[in-house]
N, C-alpha and C. Protein backbone atom coordinates (compact mmCIF):
# COMPACT_ATOMS: atom_id res chain seq x y z
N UNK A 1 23.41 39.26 23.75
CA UNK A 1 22.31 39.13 22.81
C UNK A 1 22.78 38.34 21.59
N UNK A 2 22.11 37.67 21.33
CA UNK A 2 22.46 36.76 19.84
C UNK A 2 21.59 37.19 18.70
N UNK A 3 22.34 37.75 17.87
CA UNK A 3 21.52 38.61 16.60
C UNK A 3 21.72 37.63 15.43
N UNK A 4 20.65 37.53 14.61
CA UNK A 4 20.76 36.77 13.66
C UNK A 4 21.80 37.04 12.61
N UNK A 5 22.25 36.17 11.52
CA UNK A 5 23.48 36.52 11.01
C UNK A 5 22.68 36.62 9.55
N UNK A 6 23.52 37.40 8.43
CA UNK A 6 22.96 37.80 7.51
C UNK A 6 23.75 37.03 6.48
N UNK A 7 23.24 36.60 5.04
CA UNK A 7 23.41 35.46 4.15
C UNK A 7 22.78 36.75 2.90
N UNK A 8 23.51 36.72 2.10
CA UNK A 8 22.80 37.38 1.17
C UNK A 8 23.44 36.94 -0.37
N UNK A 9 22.44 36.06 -1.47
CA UNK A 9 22.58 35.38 -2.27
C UNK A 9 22.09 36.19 -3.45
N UNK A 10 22.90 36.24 -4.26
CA UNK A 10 21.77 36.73 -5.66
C UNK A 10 21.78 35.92 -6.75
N UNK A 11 20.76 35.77 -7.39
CA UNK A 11 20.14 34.70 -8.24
C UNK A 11 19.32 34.69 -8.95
N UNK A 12 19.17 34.75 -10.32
CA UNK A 12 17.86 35.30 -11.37
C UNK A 12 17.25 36.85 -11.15
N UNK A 13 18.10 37.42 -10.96
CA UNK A 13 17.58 38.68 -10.73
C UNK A 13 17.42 39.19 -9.43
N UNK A 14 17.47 38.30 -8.40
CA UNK A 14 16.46 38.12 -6.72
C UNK A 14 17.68 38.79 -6.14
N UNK A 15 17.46 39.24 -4.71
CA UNK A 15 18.53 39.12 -4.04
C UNK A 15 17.89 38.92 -3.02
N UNK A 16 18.41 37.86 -1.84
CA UNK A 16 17.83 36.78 -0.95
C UNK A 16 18.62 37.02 -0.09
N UNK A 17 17.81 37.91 1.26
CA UNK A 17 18.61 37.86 2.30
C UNK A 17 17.97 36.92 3.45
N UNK A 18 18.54 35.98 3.80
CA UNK A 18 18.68 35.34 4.95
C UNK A 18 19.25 35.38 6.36
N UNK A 19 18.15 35.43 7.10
CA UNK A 19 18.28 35.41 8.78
C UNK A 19 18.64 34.37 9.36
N UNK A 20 20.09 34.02 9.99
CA UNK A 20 20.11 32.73 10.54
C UNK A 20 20.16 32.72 11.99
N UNK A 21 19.47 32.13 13.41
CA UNK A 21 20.03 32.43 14.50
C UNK A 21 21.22 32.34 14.67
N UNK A 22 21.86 31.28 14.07
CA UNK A 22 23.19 30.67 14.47
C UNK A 22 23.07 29.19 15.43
N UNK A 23 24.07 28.56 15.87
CA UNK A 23 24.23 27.46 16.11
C UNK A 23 23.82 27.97 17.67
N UNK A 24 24.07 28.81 18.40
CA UNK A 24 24.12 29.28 19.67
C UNK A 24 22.50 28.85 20.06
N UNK A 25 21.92 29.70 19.57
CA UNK A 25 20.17 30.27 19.70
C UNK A 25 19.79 28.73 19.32
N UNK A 26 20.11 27.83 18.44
CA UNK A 26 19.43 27.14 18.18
C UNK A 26 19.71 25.49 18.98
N UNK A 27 20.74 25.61 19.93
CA UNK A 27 21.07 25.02 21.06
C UNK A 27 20.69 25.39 21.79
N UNK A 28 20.51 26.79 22.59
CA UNK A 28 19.73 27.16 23.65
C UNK A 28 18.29 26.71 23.45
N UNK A 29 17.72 26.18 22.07
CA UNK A 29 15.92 26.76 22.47
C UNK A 29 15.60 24.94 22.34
N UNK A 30 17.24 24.26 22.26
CA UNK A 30 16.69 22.37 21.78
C UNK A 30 15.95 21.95 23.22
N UNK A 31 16.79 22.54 24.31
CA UNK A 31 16.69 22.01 26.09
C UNK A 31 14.62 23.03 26.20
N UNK A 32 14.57 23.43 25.48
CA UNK A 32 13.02 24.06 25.81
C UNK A 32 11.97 23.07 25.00
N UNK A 33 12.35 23.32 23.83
CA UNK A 33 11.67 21.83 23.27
C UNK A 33 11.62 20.46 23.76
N UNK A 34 12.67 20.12 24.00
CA UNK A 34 12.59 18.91 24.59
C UNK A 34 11.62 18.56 25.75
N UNK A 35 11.83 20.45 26.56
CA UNK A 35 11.03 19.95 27.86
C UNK A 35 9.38 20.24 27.53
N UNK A 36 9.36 20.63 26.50
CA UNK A 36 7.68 21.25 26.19
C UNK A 36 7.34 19.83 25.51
N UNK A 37 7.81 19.54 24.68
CA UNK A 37 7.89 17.74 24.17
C UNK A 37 7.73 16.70 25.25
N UNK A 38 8.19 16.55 26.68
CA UNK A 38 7.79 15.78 27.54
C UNK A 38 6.78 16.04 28.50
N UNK A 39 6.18 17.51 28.96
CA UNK A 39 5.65 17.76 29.40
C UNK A 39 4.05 17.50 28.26
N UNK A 40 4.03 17.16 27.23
CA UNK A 40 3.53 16.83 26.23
C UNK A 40 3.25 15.38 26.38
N UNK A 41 4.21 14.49 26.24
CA UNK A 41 4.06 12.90 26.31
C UNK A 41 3.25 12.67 27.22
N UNK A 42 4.04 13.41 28.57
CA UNK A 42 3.16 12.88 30.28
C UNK A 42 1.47 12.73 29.69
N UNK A 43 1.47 14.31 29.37
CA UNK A 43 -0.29 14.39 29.25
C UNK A 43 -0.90 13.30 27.53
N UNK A 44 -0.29 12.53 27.10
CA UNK A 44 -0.79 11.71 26.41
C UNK A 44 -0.79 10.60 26.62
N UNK A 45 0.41 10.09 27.61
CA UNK A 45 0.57 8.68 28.24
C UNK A 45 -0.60 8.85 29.53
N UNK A 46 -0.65 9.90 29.99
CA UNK A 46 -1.78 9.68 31.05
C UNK A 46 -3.37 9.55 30.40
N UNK A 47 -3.86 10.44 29.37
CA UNK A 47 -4.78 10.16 28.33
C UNK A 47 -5.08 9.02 28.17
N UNK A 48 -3.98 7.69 27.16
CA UNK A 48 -3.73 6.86 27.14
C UNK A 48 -3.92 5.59 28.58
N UNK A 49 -3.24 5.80 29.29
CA UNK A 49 -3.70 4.86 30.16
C UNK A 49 -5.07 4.95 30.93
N UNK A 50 -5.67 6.62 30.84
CA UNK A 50 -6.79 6.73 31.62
C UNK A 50 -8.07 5.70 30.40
N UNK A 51 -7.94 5.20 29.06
CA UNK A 51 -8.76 5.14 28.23
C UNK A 51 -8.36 3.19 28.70
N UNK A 52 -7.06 3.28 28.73
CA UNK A 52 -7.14 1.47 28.83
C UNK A 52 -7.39 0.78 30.27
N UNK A 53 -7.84 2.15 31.08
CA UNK A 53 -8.03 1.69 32.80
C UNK A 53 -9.39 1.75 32.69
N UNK A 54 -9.97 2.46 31.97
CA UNK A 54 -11.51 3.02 31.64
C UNK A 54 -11.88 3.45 33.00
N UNK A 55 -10.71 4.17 33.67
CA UNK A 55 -11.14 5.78 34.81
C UNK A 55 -9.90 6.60 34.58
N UNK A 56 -10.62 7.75 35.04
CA UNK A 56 -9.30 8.86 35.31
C UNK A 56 -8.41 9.12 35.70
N UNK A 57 -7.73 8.62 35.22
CA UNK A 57 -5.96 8.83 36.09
C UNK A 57 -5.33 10.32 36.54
N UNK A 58 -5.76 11.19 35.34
CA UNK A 58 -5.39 12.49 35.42
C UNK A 58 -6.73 13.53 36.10
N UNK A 59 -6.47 14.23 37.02
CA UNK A 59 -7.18 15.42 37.40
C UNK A 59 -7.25 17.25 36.27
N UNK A 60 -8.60 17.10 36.63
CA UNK A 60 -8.49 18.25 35.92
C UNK A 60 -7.25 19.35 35.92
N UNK A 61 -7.22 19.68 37.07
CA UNK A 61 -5.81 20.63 37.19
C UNK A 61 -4.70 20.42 36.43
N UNK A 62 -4.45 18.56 36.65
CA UNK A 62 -3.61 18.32 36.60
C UNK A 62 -3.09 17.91 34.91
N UNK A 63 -4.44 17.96 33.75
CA UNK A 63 -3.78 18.23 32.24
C UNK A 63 -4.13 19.41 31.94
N UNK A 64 -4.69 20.42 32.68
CA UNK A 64 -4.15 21.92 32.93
C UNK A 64 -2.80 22.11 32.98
N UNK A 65 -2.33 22.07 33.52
CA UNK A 65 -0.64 22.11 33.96
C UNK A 65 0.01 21.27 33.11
N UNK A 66 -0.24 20.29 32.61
CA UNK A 66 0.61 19.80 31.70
C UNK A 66 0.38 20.49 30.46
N UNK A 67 -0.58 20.76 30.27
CA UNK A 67 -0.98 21.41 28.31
C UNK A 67 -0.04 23.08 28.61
N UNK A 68 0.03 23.96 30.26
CA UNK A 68 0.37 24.75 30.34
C UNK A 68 1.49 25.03 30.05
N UNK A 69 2.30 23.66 30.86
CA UNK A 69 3.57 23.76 30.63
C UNK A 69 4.50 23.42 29.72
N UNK A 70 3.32 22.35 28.50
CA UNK A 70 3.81 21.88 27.11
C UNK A 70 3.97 23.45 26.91
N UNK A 71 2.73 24.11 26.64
CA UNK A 71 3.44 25.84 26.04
C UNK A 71 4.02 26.10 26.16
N UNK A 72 4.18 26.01 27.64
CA UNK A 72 5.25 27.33 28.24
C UNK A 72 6.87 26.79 27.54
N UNK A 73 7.27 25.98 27.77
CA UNK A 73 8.43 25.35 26.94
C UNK A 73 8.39 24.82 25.89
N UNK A 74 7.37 24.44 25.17
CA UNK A 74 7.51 24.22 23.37
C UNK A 74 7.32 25.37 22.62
N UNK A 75 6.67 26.43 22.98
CA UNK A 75 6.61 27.26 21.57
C UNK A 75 7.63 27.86 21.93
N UNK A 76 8.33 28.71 22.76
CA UNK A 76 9.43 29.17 23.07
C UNK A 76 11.09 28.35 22.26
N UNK A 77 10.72 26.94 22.85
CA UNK A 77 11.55 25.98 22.00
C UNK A 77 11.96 26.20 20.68
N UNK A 78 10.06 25.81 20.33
CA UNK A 78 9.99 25.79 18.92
C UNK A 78 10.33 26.82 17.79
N UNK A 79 9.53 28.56 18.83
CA UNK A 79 10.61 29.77 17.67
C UNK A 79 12.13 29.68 17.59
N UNK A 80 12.66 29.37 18.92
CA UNK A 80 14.40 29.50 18.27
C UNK A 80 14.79 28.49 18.12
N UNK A 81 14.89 27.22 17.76
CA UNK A 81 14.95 26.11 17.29
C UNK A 81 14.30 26.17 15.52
N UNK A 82 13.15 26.38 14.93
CA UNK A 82 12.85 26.01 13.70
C UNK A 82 12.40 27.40 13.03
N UNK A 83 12.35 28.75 13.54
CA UNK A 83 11.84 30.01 13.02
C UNK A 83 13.02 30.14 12.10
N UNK A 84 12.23 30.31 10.62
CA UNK A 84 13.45 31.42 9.84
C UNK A 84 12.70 32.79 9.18
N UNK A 85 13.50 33.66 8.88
CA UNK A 85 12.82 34.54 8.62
C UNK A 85 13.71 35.31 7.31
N UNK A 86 13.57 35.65 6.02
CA UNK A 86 14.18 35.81 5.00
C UNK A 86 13.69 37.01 4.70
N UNK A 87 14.22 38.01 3.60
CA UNK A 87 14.11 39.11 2.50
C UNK A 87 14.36 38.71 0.93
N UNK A 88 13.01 38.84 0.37
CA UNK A 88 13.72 38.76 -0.96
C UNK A 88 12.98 39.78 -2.08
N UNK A 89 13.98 40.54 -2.63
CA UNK A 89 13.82 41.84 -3.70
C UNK A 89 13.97 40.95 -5.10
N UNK A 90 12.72 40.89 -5.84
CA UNK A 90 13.02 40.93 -7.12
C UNK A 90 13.33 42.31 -7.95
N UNK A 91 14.25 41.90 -8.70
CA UNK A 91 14.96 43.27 -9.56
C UNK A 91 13.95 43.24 -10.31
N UNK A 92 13.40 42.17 -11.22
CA UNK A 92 12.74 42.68 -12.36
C UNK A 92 10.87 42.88 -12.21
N UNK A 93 10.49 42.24 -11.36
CA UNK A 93 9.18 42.67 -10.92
C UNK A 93 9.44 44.17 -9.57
N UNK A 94 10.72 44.35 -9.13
CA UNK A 94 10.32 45.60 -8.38
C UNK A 94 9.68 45.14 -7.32
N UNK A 95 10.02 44.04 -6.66
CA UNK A 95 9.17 44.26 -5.22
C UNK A 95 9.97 42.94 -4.29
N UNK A 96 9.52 43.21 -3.06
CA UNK A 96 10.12 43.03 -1.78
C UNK A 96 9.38 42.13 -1.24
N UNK A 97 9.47 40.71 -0.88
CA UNK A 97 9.01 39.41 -0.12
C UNK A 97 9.23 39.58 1.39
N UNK A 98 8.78 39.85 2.10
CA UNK A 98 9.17 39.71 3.51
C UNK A 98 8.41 38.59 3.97
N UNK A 99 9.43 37.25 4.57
CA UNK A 99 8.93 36.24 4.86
C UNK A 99 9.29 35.63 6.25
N UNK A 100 8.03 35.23 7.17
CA UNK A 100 8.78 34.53 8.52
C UNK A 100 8.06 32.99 8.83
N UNK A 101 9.28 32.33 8.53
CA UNK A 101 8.31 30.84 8.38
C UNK A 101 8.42 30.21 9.52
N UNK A 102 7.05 29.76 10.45
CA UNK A 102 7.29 29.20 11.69
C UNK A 102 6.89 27.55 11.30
N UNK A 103 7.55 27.08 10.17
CA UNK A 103 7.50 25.62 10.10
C UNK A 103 6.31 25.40 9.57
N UNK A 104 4.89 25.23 10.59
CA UNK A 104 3.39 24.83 10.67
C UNK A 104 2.93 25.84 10.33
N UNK A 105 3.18 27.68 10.08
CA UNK A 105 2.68 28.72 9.50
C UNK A 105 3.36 29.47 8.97
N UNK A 106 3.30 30.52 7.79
CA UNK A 106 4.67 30.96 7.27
C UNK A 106 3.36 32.39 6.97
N UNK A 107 4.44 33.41 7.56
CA UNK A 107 3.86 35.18 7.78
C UNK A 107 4.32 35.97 5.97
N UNK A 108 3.71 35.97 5.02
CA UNK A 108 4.51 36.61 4.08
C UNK A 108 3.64 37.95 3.74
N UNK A 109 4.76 38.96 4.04
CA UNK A 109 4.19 40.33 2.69
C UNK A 109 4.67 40.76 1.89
N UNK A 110 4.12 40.94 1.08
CA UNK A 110 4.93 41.41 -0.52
C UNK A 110 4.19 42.96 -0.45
N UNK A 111 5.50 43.54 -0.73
CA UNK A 111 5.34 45.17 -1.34
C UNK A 111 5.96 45.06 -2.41
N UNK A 112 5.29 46.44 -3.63
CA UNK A 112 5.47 46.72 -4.57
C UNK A 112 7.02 47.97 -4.16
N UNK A 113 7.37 48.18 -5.16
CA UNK A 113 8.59 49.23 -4.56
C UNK A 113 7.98 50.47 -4.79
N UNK A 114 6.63 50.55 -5.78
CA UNK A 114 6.29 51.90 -5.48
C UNK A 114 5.29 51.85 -4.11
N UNK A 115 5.38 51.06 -3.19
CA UNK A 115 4.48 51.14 -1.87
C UNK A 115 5.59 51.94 -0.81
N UNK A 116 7.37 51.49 -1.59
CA UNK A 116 8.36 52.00 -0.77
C UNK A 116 8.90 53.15 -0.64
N UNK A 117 9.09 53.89 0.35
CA UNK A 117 9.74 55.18 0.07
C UNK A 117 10.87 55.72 -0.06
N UNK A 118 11.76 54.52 0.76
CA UNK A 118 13.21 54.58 1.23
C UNK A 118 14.34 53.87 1.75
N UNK A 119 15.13 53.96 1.94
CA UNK A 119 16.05 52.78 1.98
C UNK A 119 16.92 53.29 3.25
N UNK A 120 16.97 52.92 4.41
CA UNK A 120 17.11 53.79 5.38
C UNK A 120 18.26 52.84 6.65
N UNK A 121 19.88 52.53 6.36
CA UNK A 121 20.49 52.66 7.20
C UNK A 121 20.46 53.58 8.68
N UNK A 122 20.67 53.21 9.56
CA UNK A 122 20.77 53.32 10.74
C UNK A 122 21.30 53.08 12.03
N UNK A 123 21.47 53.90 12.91
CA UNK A 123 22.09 53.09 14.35
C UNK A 123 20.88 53.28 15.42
N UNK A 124 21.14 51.90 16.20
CA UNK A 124 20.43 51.57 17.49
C UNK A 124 21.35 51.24 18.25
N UNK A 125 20.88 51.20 19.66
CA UNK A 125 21.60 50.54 20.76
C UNK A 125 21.19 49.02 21.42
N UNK A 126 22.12 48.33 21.23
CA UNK A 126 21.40 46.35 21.63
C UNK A 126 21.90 46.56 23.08
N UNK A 127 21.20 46.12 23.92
CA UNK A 127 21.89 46.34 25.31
C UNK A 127 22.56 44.92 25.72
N UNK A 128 23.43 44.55 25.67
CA UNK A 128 23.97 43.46 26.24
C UNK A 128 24.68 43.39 27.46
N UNK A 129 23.59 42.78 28.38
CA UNK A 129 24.54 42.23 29.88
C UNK A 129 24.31 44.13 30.23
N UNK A 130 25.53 44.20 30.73
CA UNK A 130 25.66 45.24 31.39
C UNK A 130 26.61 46.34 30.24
N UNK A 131 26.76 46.30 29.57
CA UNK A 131 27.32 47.47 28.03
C UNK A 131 25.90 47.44 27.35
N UNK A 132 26.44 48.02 26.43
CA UNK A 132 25.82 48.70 25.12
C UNK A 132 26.80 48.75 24.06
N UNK A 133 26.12 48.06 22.85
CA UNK A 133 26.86 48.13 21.69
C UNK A 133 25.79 48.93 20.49
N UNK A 134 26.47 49.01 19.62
CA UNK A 134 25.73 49.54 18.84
C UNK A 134 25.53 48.45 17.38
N UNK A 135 23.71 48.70 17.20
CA UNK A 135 23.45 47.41 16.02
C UNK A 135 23.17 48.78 14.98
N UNK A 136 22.98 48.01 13.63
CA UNK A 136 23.45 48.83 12.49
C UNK A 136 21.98 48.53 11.73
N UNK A 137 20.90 48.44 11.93
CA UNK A 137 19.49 47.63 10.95
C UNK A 137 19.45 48.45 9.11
N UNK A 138 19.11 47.56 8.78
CA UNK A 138 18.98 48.27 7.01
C UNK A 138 17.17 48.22 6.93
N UNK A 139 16.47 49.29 7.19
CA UNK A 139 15.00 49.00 6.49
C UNK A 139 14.61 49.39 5.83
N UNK A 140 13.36 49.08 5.04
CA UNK A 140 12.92 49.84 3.63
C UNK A 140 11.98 50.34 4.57
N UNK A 141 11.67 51.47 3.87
CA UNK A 141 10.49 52.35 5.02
C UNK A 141 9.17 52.38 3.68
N UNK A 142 8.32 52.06 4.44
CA UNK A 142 6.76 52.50 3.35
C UNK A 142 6.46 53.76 3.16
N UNK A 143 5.57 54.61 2.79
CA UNK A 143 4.89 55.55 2.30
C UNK A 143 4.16 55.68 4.07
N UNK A 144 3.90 55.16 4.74
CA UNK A 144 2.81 55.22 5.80
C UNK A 144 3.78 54.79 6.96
N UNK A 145 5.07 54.87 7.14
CA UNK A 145 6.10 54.80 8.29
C UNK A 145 6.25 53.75 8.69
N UNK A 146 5.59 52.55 8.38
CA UNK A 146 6.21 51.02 8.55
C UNK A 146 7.62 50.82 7.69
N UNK A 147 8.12 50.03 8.91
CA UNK A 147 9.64 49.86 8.32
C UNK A 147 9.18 48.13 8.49
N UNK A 148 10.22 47.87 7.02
CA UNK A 148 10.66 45.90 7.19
C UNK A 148 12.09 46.21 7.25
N UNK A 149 12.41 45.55 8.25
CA UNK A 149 14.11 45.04 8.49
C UNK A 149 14.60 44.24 7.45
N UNK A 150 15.66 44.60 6.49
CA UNK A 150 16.10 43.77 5.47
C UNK A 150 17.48 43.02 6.37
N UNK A 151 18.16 43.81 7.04
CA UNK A 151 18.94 43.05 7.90
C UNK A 151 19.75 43.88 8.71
N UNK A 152 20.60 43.21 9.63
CA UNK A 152 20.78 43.85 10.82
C UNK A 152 22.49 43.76 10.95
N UNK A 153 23.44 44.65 11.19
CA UNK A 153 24.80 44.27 11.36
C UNK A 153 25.52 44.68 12.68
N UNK A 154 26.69 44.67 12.86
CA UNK A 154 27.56 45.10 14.04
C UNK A 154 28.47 46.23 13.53
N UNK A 155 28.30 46.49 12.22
CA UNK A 155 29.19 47.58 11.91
C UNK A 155 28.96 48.50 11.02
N UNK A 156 28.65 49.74 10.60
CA UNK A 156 28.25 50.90 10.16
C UNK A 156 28.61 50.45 8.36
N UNK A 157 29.54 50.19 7.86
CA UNK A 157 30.11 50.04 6.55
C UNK A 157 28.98 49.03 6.02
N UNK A 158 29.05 47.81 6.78
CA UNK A 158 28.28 46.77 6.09
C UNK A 158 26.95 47.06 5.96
N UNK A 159 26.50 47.92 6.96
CA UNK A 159 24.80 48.14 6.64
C UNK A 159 24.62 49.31 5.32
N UNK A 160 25.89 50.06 5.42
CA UNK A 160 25.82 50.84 4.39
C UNK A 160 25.95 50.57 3.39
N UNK A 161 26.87 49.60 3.22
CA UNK A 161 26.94 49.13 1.94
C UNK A 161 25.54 48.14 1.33
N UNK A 162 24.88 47.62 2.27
CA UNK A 162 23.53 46.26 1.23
C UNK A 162 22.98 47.37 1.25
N UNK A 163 22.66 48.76 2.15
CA UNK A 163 21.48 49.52 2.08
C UNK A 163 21.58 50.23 0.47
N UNK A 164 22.85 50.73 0.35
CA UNK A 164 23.29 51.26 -1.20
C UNK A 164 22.60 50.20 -2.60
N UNK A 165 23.08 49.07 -1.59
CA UNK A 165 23.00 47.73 -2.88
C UNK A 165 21.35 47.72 -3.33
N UNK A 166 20.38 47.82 -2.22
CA UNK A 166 19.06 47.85 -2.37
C UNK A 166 18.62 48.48 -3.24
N UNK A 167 18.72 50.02 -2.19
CA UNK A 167 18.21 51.46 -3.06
C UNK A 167 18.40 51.46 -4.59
N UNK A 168 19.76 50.31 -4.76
CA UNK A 168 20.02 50.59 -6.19
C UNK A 168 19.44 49.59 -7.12
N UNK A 169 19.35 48.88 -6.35
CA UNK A 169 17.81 47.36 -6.43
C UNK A 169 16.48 48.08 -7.93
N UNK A 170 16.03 49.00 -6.19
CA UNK A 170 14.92 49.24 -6.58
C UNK A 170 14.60 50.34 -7.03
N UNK A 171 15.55 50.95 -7.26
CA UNK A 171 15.57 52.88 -7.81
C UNK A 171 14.80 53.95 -6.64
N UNK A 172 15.41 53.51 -5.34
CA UNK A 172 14.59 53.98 -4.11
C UNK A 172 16.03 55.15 -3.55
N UNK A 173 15.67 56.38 -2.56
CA UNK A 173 16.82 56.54 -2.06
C UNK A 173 17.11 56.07 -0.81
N UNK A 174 18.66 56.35 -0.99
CA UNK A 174 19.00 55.68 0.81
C UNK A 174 19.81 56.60 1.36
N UNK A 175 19.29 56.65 2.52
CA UNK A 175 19.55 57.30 3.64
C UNK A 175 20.20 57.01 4.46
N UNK A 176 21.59 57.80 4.85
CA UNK A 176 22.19 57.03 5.82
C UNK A 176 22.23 57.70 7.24
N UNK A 177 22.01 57.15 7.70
CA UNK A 177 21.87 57.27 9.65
C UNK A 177 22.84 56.69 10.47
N UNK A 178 23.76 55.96 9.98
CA UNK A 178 24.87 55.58 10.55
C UNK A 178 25.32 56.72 11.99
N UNK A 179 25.73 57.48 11.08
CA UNK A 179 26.69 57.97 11.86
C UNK A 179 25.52 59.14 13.20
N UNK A 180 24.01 59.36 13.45
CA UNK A 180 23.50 60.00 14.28
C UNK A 180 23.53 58.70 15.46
N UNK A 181 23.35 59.49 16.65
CA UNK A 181 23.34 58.44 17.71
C UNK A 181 22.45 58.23 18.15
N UNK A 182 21.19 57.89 18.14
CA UNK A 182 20.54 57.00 18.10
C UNK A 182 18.78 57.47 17.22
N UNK A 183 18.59 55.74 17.01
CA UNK A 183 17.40 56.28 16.01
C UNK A 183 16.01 55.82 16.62
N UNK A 184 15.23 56.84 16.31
CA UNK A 184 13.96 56.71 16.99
C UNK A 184 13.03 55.73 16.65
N UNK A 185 13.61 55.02 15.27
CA UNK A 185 12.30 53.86 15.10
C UNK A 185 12.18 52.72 16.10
């Protein structure tokens, strides 16, 4: 499994955590784009020549299947190739940016920290291949049991430690779950 890697900057008060796939994820998803990108051209060069032949070159089915298969391999492409997805806590306004920018649309919610209840380290299990490792997620939990992922690690200390750094952010408590084996969210 390739888990995004965590970047965490502070700056005017902010603290800015950043999701990166890594170089891996974002080589695996270039060979999907590319092919959702040509399966794309076909059905515009055939468009194209059907307009300068003035008849149909292409069958119905047949820019069915091409528009299908532009999907099927460009948006796939396109999330792990250009998706980023960030955290950012202002200290002095008290509140939490959760942002996922897909390039052409960008997902943002802002909570207040009194919308938040908690600051809540944890362990899960990532199943990789044939093991199991254990991932470490840091989330702020709402008042109404929605959790936002502030970020995600491979080792119990580091999630404990930004989760501390938060809570102390935002005058929230934190909870640590590290050490139970496994968590139900």
């Amino acid at each position: 499994m390739i888990r995004p890697r965590y970047v965490a900057d502070e700056m005017d008060g902010r603290l800015l955590i950043r999701f990166r796939g890594g170089l891996a994820l974002r080589l695996f998803g270039l060979p999907w784009l590319i092919a959702g990108g040509w399966f794309l051209m076909q059905l515009l060069l055939g468009i194209v020549d059907s307009v300068r032949h003035h008849e149909m070159l292409l069958t119905l089915p047949g820019i069915a299947l091409l528009i299908a298969m532009a999907l099927v391999f460009g948006v796939p492409g396109w999330l792990m190739l250009l998706t980023r997805k960030w955290t950012s806590i202002d200290v002095r306004k008290r509140e939490v940016l959760d942002v996922k920018d897909f390039v052409i649309w960008r997902r943002t919610r802002r909570l207040h920290a009194l919308q938040l209840e908690r600051v809540v380290a944890s362990r899960e299990t990532a199943a990789e291949s044939r093991r199991t490792s254990p991932v470490f997620p840091v989330e702020l939990h709402e008042a109404g049991g929605v959790a936002v992922l502030a970020a995600e690690f491979e080792r119990a200390a580091d999630a404990v430690t930004l989760g501390t750094r938060i809570a102390s952010l935002l005058a929230l408590p934190f909870v640590d779950e590290t050490g139970k084996p496994e968590s139900s969210d």
